[in-house]
C-alpha atoms as a PDB file:
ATOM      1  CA  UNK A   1      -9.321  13.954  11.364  1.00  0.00           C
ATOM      2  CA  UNK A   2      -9.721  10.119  11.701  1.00  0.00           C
ATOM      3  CA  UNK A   3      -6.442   9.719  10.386  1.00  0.00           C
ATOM      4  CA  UNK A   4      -4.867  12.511  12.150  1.00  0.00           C
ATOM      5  CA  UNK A   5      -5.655  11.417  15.622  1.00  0.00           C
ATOM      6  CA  UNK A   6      -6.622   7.458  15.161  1.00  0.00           C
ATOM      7  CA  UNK A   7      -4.764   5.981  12.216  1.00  0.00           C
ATOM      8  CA  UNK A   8      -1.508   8.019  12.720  1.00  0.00           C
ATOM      9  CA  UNK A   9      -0.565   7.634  16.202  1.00  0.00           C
ATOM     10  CA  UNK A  10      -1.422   3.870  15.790  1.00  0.00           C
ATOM     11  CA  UNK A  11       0.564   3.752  12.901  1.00  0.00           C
ATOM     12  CA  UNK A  12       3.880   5.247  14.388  1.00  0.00           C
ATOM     13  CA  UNK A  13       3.399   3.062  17.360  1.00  0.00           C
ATOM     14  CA  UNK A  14       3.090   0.175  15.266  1.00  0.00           C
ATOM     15  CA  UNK A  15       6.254   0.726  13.055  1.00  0.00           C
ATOM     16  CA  UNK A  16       8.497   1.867  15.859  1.00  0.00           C
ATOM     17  CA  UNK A  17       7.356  -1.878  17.404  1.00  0.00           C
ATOM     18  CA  UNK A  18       8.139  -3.326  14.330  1.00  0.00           C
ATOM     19  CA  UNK A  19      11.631  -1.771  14.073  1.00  0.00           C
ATOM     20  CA  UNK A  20      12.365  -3.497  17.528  1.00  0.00           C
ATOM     21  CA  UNK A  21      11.214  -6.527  16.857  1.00  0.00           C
ATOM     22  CA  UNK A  22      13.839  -9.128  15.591  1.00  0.00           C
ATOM     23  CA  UNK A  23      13.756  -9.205  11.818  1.00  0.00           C
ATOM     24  CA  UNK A  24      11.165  -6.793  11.352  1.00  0.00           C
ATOM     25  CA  UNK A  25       8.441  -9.248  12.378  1.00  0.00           C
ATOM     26  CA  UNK A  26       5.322  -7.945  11.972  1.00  0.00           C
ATOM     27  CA  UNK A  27       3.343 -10.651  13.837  1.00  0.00           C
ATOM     28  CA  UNK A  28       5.688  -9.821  17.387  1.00  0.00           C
ATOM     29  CA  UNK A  29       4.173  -6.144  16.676  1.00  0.00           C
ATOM     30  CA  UNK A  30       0.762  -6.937  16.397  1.00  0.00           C
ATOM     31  CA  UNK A  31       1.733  -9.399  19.707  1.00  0.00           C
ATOM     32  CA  UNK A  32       3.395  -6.716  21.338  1.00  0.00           C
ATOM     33  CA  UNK A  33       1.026  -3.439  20.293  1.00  0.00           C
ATOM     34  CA  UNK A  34      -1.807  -5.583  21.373  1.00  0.00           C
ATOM     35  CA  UNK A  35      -0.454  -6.067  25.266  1.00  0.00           C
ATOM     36  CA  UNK A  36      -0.023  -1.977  25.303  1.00  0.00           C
ATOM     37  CA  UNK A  37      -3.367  -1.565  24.712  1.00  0.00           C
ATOM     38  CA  UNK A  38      -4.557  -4.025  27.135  1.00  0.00           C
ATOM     39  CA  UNK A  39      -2.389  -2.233  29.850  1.00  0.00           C
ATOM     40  CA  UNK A  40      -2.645   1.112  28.780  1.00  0.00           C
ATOM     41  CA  UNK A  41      -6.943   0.370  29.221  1.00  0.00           C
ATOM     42  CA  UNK A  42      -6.540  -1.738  31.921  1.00  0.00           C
ATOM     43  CA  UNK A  43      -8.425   0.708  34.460  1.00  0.00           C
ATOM     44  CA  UNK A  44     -11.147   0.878  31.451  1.00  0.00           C
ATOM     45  CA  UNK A  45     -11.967  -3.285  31.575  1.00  0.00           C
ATOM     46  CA  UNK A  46     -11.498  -2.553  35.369  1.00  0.00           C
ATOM     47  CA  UNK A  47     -14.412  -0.328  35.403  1.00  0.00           C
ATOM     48  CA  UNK A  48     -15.918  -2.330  32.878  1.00  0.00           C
ATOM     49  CA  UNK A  49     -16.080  -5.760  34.713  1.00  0.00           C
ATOM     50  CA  UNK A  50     -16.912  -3.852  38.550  1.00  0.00           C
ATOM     51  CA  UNK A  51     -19.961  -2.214  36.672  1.00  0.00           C
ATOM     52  CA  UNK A  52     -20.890  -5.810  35.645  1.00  0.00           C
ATOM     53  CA  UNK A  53     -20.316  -7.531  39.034  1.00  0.00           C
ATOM     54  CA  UNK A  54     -22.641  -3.995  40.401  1.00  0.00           C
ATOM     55  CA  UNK A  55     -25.038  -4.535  37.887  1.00  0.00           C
ATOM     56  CA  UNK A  56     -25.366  -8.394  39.138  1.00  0.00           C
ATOM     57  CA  UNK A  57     -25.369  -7.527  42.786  1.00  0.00           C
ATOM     58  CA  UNK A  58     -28.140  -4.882  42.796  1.00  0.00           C
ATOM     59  CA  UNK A  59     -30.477  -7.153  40.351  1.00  0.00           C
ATOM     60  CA  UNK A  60     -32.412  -8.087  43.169  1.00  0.00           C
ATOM     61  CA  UNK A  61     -32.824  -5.106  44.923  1.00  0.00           C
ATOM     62  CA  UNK A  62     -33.548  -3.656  41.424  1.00  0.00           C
ATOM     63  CA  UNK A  63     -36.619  -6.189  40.733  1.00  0.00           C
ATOM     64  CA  UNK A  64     -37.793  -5.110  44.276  1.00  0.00           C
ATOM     65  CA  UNK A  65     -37.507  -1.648  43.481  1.00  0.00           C
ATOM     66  CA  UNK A  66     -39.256  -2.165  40.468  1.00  0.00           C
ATOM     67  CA  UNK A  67     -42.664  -3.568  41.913  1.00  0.00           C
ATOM     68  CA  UNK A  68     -42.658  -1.098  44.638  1.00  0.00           C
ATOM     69  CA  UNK A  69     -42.993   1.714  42.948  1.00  0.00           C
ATOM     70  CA  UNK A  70     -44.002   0.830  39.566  1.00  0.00           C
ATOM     71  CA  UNK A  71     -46.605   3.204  39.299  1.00  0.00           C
ATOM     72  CA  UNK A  72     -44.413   5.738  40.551  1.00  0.00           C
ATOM     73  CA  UNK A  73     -41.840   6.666  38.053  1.00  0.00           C
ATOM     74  CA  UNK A  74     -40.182   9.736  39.411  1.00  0.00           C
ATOM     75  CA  UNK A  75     -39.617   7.289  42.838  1.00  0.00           C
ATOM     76  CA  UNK A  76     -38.362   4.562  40.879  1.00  0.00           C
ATOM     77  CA  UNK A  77     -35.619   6.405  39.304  1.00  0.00           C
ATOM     78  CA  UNK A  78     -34.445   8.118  42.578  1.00  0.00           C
ATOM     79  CA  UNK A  79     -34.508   4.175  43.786  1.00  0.00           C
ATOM     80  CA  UNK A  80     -32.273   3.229  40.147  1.00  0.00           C
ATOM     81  CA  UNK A  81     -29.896   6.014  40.970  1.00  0.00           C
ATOM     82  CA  UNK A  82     -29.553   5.361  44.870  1.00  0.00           C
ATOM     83  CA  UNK A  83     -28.864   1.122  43.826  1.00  0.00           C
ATOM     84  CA  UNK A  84     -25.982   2.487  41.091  1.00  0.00           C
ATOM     85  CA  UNK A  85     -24.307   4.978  43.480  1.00  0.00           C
ATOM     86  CA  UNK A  86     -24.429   2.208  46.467  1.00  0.00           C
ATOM     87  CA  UNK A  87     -22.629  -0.685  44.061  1.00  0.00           C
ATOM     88  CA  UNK A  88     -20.476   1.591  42.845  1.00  0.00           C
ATOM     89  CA  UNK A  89     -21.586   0.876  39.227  1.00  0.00           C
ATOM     90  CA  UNK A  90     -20.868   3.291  35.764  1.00  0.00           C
ATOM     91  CA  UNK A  91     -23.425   2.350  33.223  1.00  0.00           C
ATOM     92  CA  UNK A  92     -21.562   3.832  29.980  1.00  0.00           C
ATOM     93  CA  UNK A  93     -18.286   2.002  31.434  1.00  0.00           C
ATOM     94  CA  UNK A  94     -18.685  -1.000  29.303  1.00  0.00           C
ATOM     95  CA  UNK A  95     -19.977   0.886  25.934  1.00  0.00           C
ATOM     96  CA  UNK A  96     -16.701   2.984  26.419  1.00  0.00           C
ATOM     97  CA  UNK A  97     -14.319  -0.088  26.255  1.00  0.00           C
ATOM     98  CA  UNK A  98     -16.341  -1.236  23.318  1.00  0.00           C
ATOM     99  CA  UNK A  99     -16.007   1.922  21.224  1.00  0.00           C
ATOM    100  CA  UNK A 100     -12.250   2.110  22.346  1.00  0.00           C
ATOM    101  CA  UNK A 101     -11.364  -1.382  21.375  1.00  0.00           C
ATOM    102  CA  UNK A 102     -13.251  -0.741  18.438  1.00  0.00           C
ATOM    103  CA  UNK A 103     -11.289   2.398  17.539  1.00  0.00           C
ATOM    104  CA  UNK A 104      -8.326   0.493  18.269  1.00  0.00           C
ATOM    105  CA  UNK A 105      -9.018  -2.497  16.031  1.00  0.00           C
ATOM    106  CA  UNK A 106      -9.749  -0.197  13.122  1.00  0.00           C
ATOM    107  CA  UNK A 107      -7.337   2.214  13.436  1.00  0.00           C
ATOM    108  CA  UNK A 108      -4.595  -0.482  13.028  1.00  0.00           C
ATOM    109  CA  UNK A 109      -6.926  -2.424   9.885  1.00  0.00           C
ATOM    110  CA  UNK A 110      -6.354   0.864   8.443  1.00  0.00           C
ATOM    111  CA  UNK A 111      -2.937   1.425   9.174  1.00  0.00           C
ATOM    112  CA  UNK A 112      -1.562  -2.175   7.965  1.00  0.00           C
ATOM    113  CA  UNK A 113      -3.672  -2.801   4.936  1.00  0.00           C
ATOM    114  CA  UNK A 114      -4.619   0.492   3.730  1.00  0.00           C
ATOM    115  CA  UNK A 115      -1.113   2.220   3.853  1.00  0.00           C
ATOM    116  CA  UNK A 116       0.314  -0.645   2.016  1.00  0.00           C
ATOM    117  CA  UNK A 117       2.764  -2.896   4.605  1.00  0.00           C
ATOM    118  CA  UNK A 118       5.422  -3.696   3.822  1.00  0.00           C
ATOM    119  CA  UNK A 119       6.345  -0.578   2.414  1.00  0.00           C
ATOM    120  CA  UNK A 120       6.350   2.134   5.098  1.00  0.00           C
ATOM    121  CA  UNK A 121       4.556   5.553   4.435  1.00  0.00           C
ATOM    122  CA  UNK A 122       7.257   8.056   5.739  1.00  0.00           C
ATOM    123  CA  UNK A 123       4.731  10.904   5.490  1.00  0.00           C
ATOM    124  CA  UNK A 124       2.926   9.759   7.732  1.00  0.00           C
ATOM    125  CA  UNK A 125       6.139   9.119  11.199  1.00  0.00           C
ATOM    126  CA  UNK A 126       6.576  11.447  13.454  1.00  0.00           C
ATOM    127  CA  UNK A 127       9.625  13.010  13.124  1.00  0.00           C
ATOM    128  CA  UNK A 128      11.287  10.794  16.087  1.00  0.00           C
ATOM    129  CA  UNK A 129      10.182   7.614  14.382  1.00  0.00           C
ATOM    130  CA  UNK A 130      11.912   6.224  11.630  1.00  0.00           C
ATOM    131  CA  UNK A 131      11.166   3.263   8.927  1.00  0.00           C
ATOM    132  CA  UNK A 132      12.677  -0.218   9.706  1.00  0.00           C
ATOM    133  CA  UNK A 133      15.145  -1.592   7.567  1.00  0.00           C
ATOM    134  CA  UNK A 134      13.454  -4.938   7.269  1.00  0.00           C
ATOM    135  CA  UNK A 135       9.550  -5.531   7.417  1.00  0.00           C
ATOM    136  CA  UNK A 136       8.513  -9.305   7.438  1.00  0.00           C
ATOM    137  CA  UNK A 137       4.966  -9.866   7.070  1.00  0.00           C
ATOM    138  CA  UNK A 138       5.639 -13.593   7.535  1.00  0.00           C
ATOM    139  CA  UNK A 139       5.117 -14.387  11.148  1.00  0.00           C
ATOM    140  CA  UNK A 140       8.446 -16.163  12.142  1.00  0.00           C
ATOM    141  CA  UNK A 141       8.468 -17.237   8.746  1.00  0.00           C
ATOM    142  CA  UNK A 142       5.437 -19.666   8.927  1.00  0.00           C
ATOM    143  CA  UNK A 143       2.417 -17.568   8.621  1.00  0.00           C
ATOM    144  CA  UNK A 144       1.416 -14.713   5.690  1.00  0.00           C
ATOM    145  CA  UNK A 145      -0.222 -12.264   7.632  1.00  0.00           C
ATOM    146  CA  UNK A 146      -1.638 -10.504   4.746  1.00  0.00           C
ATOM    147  CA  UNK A 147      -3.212 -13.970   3.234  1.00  0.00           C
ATOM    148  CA  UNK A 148      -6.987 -15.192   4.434  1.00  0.00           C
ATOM    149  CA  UNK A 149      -8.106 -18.442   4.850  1.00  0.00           C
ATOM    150  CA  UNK A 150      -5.652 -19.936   7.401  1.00  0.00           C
ATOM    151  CA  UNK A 151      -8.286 -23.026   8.900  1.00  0.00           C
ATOM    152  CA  UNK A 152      -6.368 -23.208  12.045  1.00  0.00           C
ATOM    153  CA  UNK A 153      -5.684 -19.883  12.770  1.00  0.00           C
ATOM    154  CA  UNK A 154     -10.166 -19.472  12.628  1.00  0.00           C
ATOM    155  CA  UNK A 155     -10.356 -22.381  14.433  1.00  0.00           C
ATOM    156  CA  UNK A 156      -7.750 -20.834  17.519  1.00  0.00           C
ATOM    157  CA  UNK A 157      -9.411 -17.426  17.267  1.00  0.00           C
ATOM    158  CA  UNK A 158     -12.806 -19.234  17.875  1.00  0.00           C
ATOM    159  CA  UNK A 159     -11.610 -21.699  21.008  1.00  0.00           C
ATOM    160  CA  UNK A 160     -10.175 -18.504  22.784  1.00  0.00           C
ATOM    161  CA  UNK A 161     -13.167 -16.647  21.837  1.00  0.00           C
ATOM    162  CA  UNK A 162     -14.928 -18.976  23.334  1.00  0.00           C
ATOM    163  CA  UNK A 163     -13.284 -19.442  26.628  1.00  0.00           C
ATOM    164  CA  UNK A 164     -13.221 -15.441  27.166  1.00  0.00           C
ATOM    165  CA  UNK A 165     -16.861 -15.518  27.226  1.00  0.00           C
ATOM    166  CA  UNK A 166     -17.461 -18.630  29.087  1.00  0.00           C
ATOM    167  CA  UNK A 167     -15.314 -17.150  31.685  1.00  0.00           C
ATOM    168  CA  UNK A 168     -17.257 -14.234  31.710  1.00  0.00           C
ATOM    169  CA  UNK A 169     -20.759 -15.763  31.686  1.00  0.00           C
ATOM    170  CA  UNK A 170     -19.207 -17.827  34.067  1.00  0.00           C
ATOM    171  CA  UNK A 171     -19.225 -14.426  36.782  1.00  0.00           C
ATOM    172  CA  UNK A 172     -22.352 -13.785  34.997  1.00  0.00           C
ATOM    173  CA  UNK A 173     -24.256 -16.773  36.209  1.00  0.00           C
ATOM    174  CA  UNK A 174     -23.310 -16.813  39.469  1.00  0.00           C
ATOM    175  CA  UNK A 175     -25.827 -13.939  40.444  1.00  0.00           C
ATOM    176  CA  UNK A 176     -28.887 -15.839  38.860  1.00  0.00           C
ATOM    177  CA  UNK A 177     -30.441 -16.995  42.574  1.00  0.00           C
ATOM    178  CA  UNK A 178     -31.406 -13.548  42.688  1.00  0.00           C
ATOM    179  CA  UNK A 179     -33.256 -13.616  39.592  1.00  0.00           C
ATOM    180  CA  UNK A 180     -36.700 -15.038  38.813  1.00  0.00           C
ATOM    181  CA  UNK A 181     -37.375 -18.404  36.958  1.00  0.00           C
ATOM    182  CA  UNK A 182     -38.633 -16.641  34.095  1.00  0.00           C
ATOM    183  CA  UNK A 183     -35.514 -14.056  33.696  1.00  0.00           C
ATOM    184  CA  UNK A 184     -33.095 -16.819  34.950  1.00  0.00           C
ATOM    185  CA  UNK A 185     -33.982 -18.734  31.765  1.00  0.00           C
ATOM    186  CA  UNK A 186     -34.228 -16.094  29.677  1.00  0.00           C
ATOM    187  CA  UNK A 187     -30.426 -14.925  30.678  1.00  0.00           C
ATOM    188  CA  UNK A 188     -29.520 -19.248  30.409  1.00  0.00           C
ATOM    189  CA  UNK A 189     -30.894 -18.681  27.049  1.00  0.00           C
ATOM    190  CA  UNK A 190     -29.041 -15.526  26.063  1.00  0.00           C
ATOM    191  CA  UNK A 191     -25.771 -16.624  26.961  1.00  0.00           C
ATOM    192  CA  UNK A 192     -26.309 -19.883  25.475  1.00  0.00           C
ATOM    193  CA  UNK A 193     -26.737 -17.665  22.467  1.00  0.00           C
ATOM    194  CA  UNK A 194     -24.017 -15.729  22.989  1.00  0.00           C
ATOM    195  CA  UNK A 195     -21.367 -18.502  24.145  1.00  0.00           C
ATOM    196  CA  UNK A 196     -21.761 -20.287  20.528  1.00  0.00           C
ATOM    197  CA  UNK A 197     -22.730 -17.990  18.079  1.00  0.00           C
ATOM    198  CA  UNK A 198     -20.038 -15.378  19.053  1.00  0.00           C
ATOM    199  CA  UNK A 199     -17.212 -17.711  18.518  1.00  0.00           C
ATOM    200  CA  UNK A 200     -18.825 -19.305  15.714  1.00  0.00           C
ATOM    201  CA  UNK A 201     -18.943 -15.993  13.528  1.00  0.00           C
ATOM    202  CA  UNK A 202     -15.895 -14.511  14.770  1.00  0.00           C
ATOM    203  CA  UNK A 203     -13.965 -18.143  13.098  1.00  0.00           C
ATOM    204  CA  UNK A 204     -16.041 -17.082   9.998  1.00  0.00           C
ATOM    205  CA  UNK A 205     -14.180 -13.586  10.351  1.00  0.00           C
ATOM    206  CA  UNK A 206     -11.052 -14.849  11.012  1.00  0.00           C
ATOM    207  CA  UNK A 207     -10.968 -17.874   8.076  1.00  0.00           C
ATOM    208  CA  UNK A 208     -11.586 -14.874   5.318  1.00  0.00           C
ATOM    209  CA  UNK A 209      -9.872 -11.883   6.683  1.00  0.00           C
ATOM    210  CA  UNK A 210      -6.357 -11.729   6.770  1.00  0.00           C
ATOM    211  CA  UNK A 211      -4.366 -13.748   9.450  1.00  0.00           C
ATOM    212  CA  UNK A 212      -3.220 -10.120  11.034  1.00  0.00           C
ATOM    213  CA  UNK A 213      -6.506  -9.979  12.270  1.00  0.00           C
ATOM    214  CA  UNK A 214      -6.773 -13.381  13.308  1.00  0.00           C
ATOM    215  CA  UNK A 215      -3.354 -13.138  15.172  1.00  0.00           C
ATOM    216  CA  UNK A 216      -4.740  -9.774  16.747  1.00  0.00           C
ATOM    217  CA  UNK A 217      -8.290 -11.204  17.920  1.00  0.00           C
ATOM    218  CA  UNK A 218      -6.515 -14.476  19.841  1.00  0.00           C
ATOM    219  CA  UNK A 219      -4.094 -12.021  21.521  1.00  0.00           C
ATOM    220  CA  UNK A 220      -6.307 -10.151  22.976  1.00  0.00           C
ATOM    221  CA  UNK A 221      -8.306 -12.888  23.805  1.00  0.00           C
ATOM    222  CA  UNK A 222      -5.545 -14.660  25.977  1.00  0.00           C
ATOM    223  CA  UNK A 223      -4.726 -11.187  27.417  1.00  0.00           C
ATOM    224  CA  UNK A 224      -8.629 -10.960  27.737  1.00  0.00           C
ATOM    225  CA  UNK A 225      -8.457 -14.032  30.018  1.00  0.00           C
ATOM    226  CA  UNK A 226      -5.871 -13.105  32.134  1.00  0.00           C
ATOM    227  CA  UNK A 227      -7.154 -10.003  32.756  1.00  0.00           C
ATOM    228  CA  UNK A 228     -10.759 -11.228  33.610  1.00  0.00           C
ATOM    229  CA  UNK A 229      -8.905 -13.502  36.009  1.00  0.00           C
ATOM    230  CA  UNK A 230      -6.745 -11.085  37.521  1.00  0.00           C
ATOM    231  CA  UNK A 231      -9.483  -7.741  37.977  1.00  0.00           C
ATOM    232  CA  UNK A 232     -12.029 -10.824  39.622  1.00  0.00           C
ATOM    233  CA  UNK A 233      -9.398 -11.761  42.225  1.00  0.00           C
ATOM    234  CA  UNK A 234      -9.023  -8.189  43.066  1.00  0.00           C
ATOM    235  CA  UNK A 235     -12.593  -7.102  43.046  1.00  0.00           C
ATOM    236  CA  UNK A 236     -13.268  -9.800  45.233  1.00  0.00           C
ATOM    237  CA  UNK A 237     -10.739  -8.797  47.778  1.00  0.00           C
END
Protein backbone atom coordinates (compact mmCIF):
# COMPACT_ATOMS: atom_id res chain seq x y z
CA UNK A 1 0.00 0.00 0.00
CA UNK A 2 2.91 2.34 1.02
CA UNK A 3 4.39 1.79 -2.17
CA UNK A 4 1.32 1.89 -4.15
CA UNK A 5 0.19 5.30 -3.15
CA UNK A 6 3.57 6.98 -1.56
CA UNK A 7 6.66 5.53 -3.19
CA UNK A 8 5.12 5.16 -6.73
CA UNK A 9 3.62 8.36 -7.55
CA UNK A 10 6.83 9.99 -6.10
CA UNK A 11 8.79 7.85 -8.08
CA UNK A 12 7.16 8.61 -11.57
CA UNK A 13 7.24 12.22 -10.70
CA UNK A 14 10.74 12.03 -9.96
CA UNK A 15 11.92 10.21 -13.20
CA UNK A 16 9.71 12.14 -15.56
CA UNK A 17 11.78 15.36 -13.80
CA UNK A 18 14.78 13.67 -14.38
CA UNK A 19 14.09 12.96 -18.08
CA UNK A 20 13.68 16.85 -18.48
CA UNK A 21 16.40 17.83 -16.86
CA UNK A 22 19.57 18.47 -19.05
CA UNK A 23 21.72 15.37 -19.00
CA UNK A 24 19.67 13.40 -16.84
CA UNK A 25 20.77 15.32 -13.74
CA UNK A 26 19.52 13.95 -10.88
CA UNK A 27 20.46 16.78 -8.47
CA UNK A 28 18.10 19.52 -10.87
CA UNK A 29 15.28 16.76 -9.98
CA UNK A 30 15.65 16.62 -6.49
CA UNK A 31 15.96 20.82 -7.00
CA UNK A 32 13.06 20.87 -9.06
CA UNK A 33 10.65 17.97 -7.27
CA UNK A 34 11.45 19.76 -4.11
CA UNK A 35 9.86 23.39 -5.31
CA UNK A 36 6.53 21.23 -6.40
CA UNK A 37 6.09 20.18 -3.18
CA UNK A 38 6.62 23.42 -1.57
CA UNK A 39 3.91 24.91 -3.97
CA UNK A 40 1.73 22.17 -4.27
CA UNK A 41 1.54 22.51 0.10
CA UNK A 42 1.83 25.95 0.08
CA UNK A 43 -1.84 26.53 1.57
CA UNK A 44 -0.65 23.66 4.19
CA UNK A 45 2.60 25.96 5.68
CA UNK A 46 -0.05 28.76 5.14
CA UNK A 47 -2.27 27.28 7.66
CA UNK A 48 0.58 26.12 9.44
CA UNK A 49 2.36 29.50 10.18
CA UNK A 50 -1.45 31.56 10.74
CA UNK A 51 -2.14 28.80 13.46
CA UNK A 52 1.27 29.82 14.94
CA UNK A 53 0.87 33.63 14.70
CA UNK A 54 -3.09 32.60 16.44
CA UNK A 55 -1.55 30.57 18.86
CA UNK A 56 0.88 33.68 19.83
CA UNK A 57 -1.86 36.24 19.74
CA UNK A 58 -4.39 34.52 22.04
CA UNK A 59 -1.47 33.50 24.68
CA UNK A 60 -2.51 36.15 26.78
CA UNK A 61 -5.99 35.94 26.73
CA UNK A 62 -5.33 32.17 27.16
CA UNK A 63 -3.26 32.66 30.59
CA UNK A 64 -6.26 34.90 31.62
CA UNK A 65 -8.63 32.38 30.77
CA UNK A 66 -6.75 29.98 32.54
CA UNK A 67 -6.84 31.60 36.15
CA UNK A 68 -10.38 32.52 35.78
CA UNK A 69 -11.79 29.54 35.63
CA UNK A 70 -9.32 27.11 36.72
CA UNK A 71 -11.45 25.33 38.90
CA UNK A 72 -13.95 25.21 36.34
CA UNK A 73 -13.00 22.88 33.62
CA UNK A 74 -16.06 22.50 31.50
CA UNK A 75 -15.88 26.75 31.39
CA UNK A 76 -12.39 26.73 30.57
CA UNK A 77 -12.68 24.70 27.54
CA UNK A 78 -15.76 26.60 26.15
CA UNK A 79 -13.20 29.75 26.87
CA UNK A 80 -10.11 27.47 24.77
CA UNK A 81 -12.56 26.87 21.98
CA UNK A 82 -14.14 30.51 21.80
CA UNK A 83 -9.99 32.02 21.79
CA UNK A 84 -9.22 29.30 18.69
CA UNK A 85 -12.38 30.09 16.67
CA UNK A 86 -11.78 34.07 17.28
CA UNK A 87 -7.84 33.84 15.94
CA UNK A 88 -8.76 31.80 13.43
CA UNK A 89 -6.30 29.07 14.59
CA UNK A 90 -6.27 24.95 13.45
CA UNK A 91 -4.41 23.09 16.09
CA UNK A 92 -3.59 19.77 13.97
CA UNK A 93 -2.48 22.31 11.05
CA UNK A 94 1.12 22.14 11.90
CA UNK A 95 1.28 18.18 12.83
CA UNK A 96 -0.30 17.77 9.26
CA UNK A 97 2.62 19.55 7.41
CA UNK A 98 4.94 17.53 9.55
CA UNK A 99 3.55 14.10 8.68
CA UNK A 100 3.25 15.31 4.96
CA UNK A 101 6.78 16.50 4.64
CA UNK A 102 7.64 13.51 6.36
CA UNK A 103 5.81 11.25 3.90
CA UNK A 104 7.35 13.20 1.30
CA UNK A 105 10.96 12.90 2.43
CA UNK A 106 10.59 9.15 2.74
CA UNK A 107 8.75 8.34 -0.02
CA UNK A 108 11.54 9.75 -2.30
CA UNK A 109 14.58 7.96 0.28
CA UNK A 110 12.76 5.03 -0.84
CA UNK A 111 12.33 5.67 -4.29
CA UNK A 112 16.13 6.77 -5.08
CA UNK A 113 18.06 4.38 -2.94
CA UNK A 114 15.90 1.49 -2.55
CA UNK A 115 14.86 1.00 -6.29
CA UNK A 116 18.42 1.18 -7.26
CA UNK A 117 19.14 4.81 -9.28
CA UNK A 118 20.57 4.87 -11.78
CA UNK A 119 18.91 2.08 -13.22
CA UNK A 120 15.19 2.83 -13.62
CA UNK A 121 12.52 0.23 -12.42
CA UNK A 122 10.09 0.22 -15.47
CA UNK A 123 7.56 -1.80 -13.45
CA UNK A 124 7.03 0.51 -11.45
CA UNK A 125 6.04 4.07 -14.47
CA UNK A 126 2.93 4.71 -15.25
CA UNK A 127 2.22 3.89 -18.52
CA UNK A 128 2.60 7.74 -19.76
CA UNK A 129 6.02 7.94 -18.17
CA UNK A 130 8.92 6.59 -19.69
CA UNK A 131 12.75 5.89 -18.51
CA UNK A 132 15.37 8.59 -19.42
CA UNK A 133 18.01 7.81 -21.66
CA UNK A 134 20.71 9.22 -19.46
CA UNK A 135 20.61 9.27 -15.51
CA UNK A 136 23.57 11.25 -13.87
CA UNK A 137 23.78 10.89 -10.28
CA UNK A 138 26.67 13.38 -10.34
CA UNK A 139 25.25 16.77 -9.65
CA UNK A 140 26.58 18.90 -12.63
CA UNK A 141 29.35 16.67 -12.52
CA UNK A 142 30.86 17.84 -9.13
CA UNK A 143 28.92 16.13 -6.50
CA UNK A 144 28.08 12.03 -6.01
CA UNK A 145 24.78 12.14 -4.77
CA UNK A 146 24.75 8.64 -3.70
CA UNK A 147 28.24 9.12 -1.60
CA UNK A 148 28.09 10.40 2.34
CA UNK A 149 30.39 12.41 3.98
CA UNK A 150 30.51 15.60 1.83
CA UNK A 151 31.88 18.27 4.95
CA UNK A 152 30.53 21.17 3.13
CA UNK A 153 27.48 20.03 1.92
CA UNK A 154 26.65 19.23 6.28
CA UNK A 155 28.01 22.30 6.96
CA UNK A 156 25.36 24.29 4.18
CA UNK A 157 22.49 22.05 5.26
CA UNK A 158 23.20 23.20 8.91
CA UNK A 159 23.64 27.27 8.17
CA UNK A 160 20.21 27.15 6.26
CA UNK A 161 18.83 25.04 8.90
CA UNK A 162 19.69 27.38 11.04
CA UNK A 163 18.45 30.54 9.53
CA UNK A 164 14.87 28.81 8.83
CA UNK A 165 14.44 28.53 12.43
CA UNK A 166 15.88 31.72 13.56
CA UNK A 167 13.50 33.29 11.23
CA UNK A 168 10.84 31.52 12.68
CA UNK A 169 11.66 31.98 16.38
CA UNK A 170 12.23 35.24 15.21
CA UNK A 171 7.93 35.64 14.72
CA UNK A 172 7.99 33.49 17.67
CA UNK A 173 9.53 35.94 20.05
CA UNK A 174 7.87 38.77 19.17
CA UNK A 175 4.65 37.75 21.20
CA UNK A 176 6.70 37.16 24.51
CA UNK A 177 5.39 40.73 26.28
CA UNK A 178 2.37 38.84 26.67
CA UNK A 179 3.91 36.11 28.47
CA UNK A 180 5.07 35.90 32.08
CA UNK A 181 8.78 36.12 33.27
CA UNK A 182 8.76 32.66 34.19
CA UNK A 183 7.26 31.23 30.69
CA UNK A 184 9.14 34.02 28.76
CA UNK A 185 12.37 32.33 29.91
CA UNK A 186 11.33 29.13 29.70
CA UNK A 187 10.30 29.71 25.77
CA UNK A 188 14.11 31.94 25.57
CA UNK A 189 15.34 28.69 26.79
CA UNK A 190 13.53 26.34 24.44
CA UNK A 191 14.35 28.01 21.40
CA UNK A 192 17.79 28.51 22.44
CA UNK A 193 17.58 24.75 22.46
CA UNK A 194 16.05 24.40 19.47
CA UNK A 195 18.02 27.15 17.32
CA UNK A 196 21.45 25.07 17.95
CA UNK A 197 20.80 21.68 18.51
CA UNK A 198 18.46 21.34 15.44
CA UNK A 199 21.03 22.45 13.02
CA UNK A 200 23.69 20.83 14.83
CA UNK A 201 22.17 17.19 14.39
CA UNK A 202 20.65 17.72 11.15
CA UNK A 203 24.81 18.51 9.82
CA UNK A 204 25.40 15.15 11.65
CA UNK A 205 22.57 13.72 9.25
CA UNK A 206 23.64 15.27 6.38
CA UNK A 207 27.76 14.49 6.75
CA UNK A 208 26.75 10.50 6.84
CA UNK A 209 23.76 10.17 4.68
CA UNK A 210 24.03 10.52 1.19
CA UNK A 211 24.46 14.05 -0.42
CA UNK A 212 20.74 13.50 -2.11
CA UNK A 213 19.52 14.12 1.12
CA UNK A 214 21.70 16.81 1.95
CA UNK A 215 20.90 18.57 -1.44
CA UNK A 216 17.09 17.90 -0.60
CA UNK A 217 17.16 19.30 3.15
CA UNK A 218 19.01 22.87 1.96
CA UNK A 219 16.36 23.17 -0.80
CA UNK A 220 13.74 23.13 1.09
CA UNK A 221 15.27 25.11 3.52
CA UNK A 222 15.87 28.17 1.11
CA UNK A 223 12.32 27.55 -0.24
CA UNK A 224 11.46 27.30 3.58
CA UNK A 225 12.74 30.89 3.94
CA UNK A 226 11.13 32.40 1.26
CA UNK A 227 8.07 31.10 2.03
CA UNK A 228 8.15 32.11 5.80
CA UNK A 229 8.92 35.54 4.37
CA UNK A 230 6.37 35.69 1.87
CA UNK A 231 3.02 33.96 4.03
CA UNK A 232 4.31 36.76 7.07
CA UNK A 233 3.97 39.70 4.66
CA UNK A 234 0.62 38.49 3.72
CA UNK A 235 -0.72 37.51 7.07
CA UNK A 236 0.19 40.74 8.20
CA UNK A 237 -1.72 42.56 5.57
Amino acid sequence: MFTTYFIQPVYNVFVFLIGMMPGGDVGLAIIALTIIVRIVLYPVFTASIRTQMGMQAMQADLDVATKKFKDKPEELTAARLGLLKKHKVNPLAGIGTLVIQLVVLISLYYAMFREGFPAIEESLLYPFVHAPAVVSTNFFGLLDLFSPHHIVLAVLVGLTQYFTIRLTLARTNASQGSLSPEKAAAQRLQSGMMLYAMPALLTVFGYFFPAAVGLYFITGNVLSLGQEALIKRELQK
